[in-house]
C-alpha atoms as a PDB file:
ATOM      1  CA  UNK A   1     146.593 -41.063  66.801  1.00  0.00           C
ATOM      2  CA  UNK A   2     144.569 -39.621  64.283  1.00  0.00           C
ATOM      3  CA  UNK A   3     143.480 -39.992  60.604  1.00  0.00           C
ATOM      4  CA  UNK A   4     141.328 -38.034  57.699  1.00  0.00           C
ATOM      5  CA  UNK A   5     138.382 -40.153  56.219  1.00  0.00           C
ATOM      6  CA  UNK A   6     136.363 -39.176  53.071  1.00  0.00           C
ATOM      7  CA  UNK A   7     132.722 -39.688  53.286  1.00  0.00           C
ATOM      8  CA  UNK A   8     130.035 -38.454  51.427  1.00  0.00           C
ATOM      9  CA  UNK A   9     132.182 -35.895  49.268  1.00  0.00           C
ATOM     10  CA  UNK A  10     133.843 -33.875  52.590  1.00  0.00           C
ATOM     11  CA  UNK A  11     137.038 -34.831  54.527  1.00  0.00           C
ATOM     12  CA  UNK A  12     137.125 -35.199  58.020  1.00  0.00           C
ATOM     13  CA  UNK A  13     139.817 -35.238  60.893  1.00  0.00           C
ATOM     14  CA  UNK A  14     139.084 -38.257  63.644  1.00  0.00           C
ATOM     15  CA  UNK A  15     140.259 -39.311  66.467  1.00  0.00           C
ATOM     16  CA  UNK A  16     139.050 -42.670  68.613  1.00  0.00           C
ATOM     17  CA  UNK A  17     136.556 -42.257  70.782  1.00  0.00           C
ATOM     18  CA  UNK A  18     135.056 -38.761  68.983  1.00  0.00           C
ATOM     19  CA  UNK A  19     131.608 -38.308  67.811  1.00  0.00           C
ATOM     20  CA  UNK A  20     131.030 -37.145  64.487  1.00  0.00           C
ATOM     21  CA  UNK A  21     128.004 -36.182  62.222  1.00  0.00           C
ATOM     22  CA  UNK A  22     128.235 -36.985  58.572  1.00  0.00           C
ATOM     23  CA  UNK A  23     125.948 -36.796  55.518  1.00  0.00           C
ATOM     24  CA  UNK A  24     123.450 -39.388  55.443  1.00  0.00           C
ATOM     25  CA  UNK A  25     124.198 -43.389  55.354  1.00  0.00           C
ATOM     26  CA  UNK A  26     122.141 -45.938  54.914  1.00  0.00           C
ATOM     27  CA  UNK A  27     122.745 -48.005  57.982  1.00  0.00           C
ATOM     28  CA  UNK A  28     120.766 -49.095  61.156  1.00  0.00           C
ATOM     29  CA  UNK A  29     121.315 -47.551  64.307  1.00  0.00           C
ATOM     30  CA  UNK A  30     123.363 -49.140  66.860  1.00  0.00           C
ATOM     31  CA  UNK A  31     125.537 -50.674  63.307  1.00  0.00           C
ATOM     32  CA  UNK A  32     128.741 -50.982  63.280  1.00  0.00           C
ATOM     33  CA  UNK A  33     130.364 -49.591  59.668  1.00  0.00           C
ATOM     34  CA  UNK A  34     133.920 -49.741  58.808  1.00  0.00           C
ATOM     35  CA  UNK A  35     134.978 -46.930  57.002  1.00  0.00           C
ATOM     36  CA  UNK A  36     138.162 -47.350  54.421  1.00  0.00           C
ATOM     37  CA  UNK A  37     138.587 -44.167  52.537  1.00  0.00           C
ATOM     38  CA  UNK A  38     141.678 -43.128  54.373  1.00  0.00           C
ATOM     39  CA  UNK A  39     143.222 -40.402  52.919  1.00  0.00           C
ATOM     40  CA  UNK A  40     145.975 -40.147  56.284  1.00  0.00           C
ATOM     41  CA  UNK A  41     146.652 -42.450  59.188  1.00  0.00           C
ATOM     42  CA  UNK A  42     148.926 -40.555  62.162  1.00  0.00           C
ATOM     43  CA  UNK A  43     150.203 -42.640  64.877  1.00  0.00           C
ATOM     44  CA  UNK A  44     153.084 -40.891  66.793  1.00  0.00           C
ATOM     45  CA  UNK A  45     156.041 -40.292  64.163  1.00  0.00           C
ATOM     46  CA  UNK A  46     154.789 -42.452  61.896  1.00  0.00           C
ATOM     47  CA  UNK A  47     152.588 -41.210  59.028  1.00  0.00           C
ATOM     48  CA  UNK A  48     150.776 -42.774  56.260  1.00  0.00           C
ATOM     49  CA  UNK A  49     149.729 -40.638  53.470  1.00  0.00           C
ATOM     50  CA  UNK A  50     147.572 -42.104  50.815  1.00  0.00           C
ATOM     51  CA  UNK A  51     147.605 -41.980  46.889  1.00  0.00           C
ATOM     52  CA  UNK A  52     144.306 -41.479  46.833  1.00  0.00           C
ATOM     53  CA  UNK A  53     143.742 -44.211  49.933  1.00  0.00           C
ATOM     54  CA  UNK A  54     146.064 -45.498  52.500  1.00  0.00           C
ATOM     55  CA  UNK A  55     146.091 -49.215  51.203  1.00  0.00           C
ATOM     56  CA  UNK A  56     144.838 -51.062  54.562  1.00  0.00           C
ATOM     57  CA  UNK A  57     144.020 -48.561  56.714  1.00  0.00           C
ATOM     58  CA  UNK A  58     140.457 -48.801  58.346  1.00  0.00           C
ATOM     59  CA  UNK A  59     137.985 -46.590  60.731  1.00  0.00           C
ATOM     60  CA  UNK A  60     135.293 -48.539  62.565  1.00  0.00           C
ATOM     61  CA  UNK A  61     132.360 -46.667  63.433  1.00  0.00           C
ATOM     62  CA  UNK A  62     129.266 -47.080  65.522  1.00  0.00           C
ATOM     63  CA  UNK A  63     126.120 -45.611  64.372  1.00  0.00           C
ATOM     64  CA  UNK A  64     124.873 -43.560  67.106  1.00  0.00           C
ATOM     65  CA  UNK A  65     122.021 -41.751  65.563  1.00  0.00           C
ATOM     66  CA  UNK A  66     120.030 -40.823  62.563  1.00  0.00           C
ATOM     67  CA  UNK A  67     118.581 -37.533  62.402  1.00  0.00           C
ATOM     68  CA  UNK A  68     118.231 -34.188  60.130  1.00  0.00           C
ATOM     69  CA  UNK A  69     119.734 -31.197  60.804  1.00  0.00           C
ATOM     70  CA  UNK A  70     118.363 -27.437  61.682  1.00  0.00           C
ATOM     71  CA  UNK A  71     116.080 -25.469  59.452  1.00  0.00           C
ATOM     72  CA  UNK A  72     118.264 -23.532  57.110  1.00  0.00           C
ATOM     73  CA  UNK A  73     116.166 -20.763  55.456  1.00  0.00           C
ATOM     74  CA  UNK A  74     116.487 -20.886  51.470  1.00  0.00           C
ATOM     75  CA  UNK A  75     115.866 -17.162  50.148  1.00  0.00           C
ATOM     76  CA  UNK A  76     116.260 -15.941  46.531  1.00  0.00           C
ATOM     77  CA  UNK A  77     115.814 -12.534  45.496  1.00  0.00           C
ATOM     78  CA  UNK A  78     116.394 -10.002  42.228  1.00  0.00           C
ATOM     79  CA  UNK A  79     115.920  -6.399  42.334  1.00  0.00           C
ATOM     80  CA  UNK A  80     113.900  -4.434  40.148  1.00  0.00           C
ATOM     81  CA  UNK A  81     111.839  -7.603  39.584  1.00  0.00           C
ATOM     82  CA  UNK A  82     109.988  -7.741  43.041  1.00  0.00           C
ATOM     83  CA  UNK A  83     110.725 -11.440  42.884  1.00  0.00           C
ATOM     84  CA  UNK A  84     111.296 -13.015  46.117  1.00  0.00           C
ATOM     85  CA  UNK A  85     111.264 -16.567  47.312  1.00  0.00           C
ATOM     86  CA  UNK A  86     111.207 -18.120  50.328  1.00  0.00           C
ATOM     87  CA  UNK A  87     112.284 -21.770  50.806  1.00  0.00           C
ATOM     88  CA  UNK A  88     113.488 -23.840  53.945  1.00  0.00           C
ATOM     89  CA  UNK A  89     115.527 -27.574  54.171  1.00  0.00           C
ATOM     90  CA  UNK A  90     116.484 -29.848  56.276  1.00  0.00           C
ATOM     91  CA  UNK A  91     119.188 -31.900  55.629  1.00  0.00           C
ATOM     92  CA  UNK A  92     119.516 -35.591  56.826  1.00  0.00           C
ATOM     93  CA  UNK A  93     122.869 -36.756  58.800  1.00  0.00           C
ATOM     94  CA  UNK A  94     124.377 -39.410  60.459  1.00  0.00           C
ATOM     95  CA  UNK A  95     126.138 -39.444  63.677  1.00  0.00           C
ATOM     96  CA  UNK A  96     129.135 -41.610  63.806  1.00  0.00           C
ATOM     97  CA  UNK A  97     131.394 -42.929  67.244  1.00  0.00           C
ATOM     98  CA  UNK A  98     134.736 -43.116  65.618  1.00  0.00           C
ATOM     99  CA  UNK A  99     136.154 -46.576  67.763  1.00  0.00           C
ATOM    100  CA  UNK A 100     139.161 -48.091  66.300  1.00  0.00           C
ATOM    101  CA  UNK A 101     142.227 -46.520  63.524  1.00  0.00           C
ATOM    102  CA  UNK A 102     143.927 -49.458  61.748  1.00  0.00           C
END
């Protein structure tokens, strides 16, 4: 069994009992969050495809962590103008235990 959520803008393929790291939600660690953008729900022969969202379908989720990501170097740079710029970011994320498809 499988299914394809939407959160925060990207798509993503889950199964139960996989870890997953998302873009940034506002909810406390150890939370449980039920997800219900489904966009697909897969169980054996059966499939569910949504227009936009399955009607029904869930994804429960346990927050396992809150963190940012690695340092991702940010550098801009035009010839002939000896401009260069050097930036860095770290992006926040969340890291999701998918538990339960309904």
């Amino acid at each position: 069994m499988f299914a394809v959520i939407e959160t925060g803008g990207k798509q993503y393929t889950v199964q139960p009992g996989q870890k997953l790291e998302v873009e940034k939600l506002d909810a406390e660690v150890g939370a449980n969050l039920t997800l219900d953008k489904v966009l697909l729900v897969v169980d054996g022969e059966s499939v569910k495809v949504g227009a936009p969202y399955v009607s029904g379908a869930k994804v429960e989720t346990k927050v396992v962590s809150q963190a940012r990501d690695d340092k991702k170097i940010v550098f801009k740079y035009h010839s002939k103008t000896r401009r260069r710029k050097k930036n860095t970011h770290r992006q926040f994320f969340t890291e999701l235990e998918i538990l339960a498809i309904k």
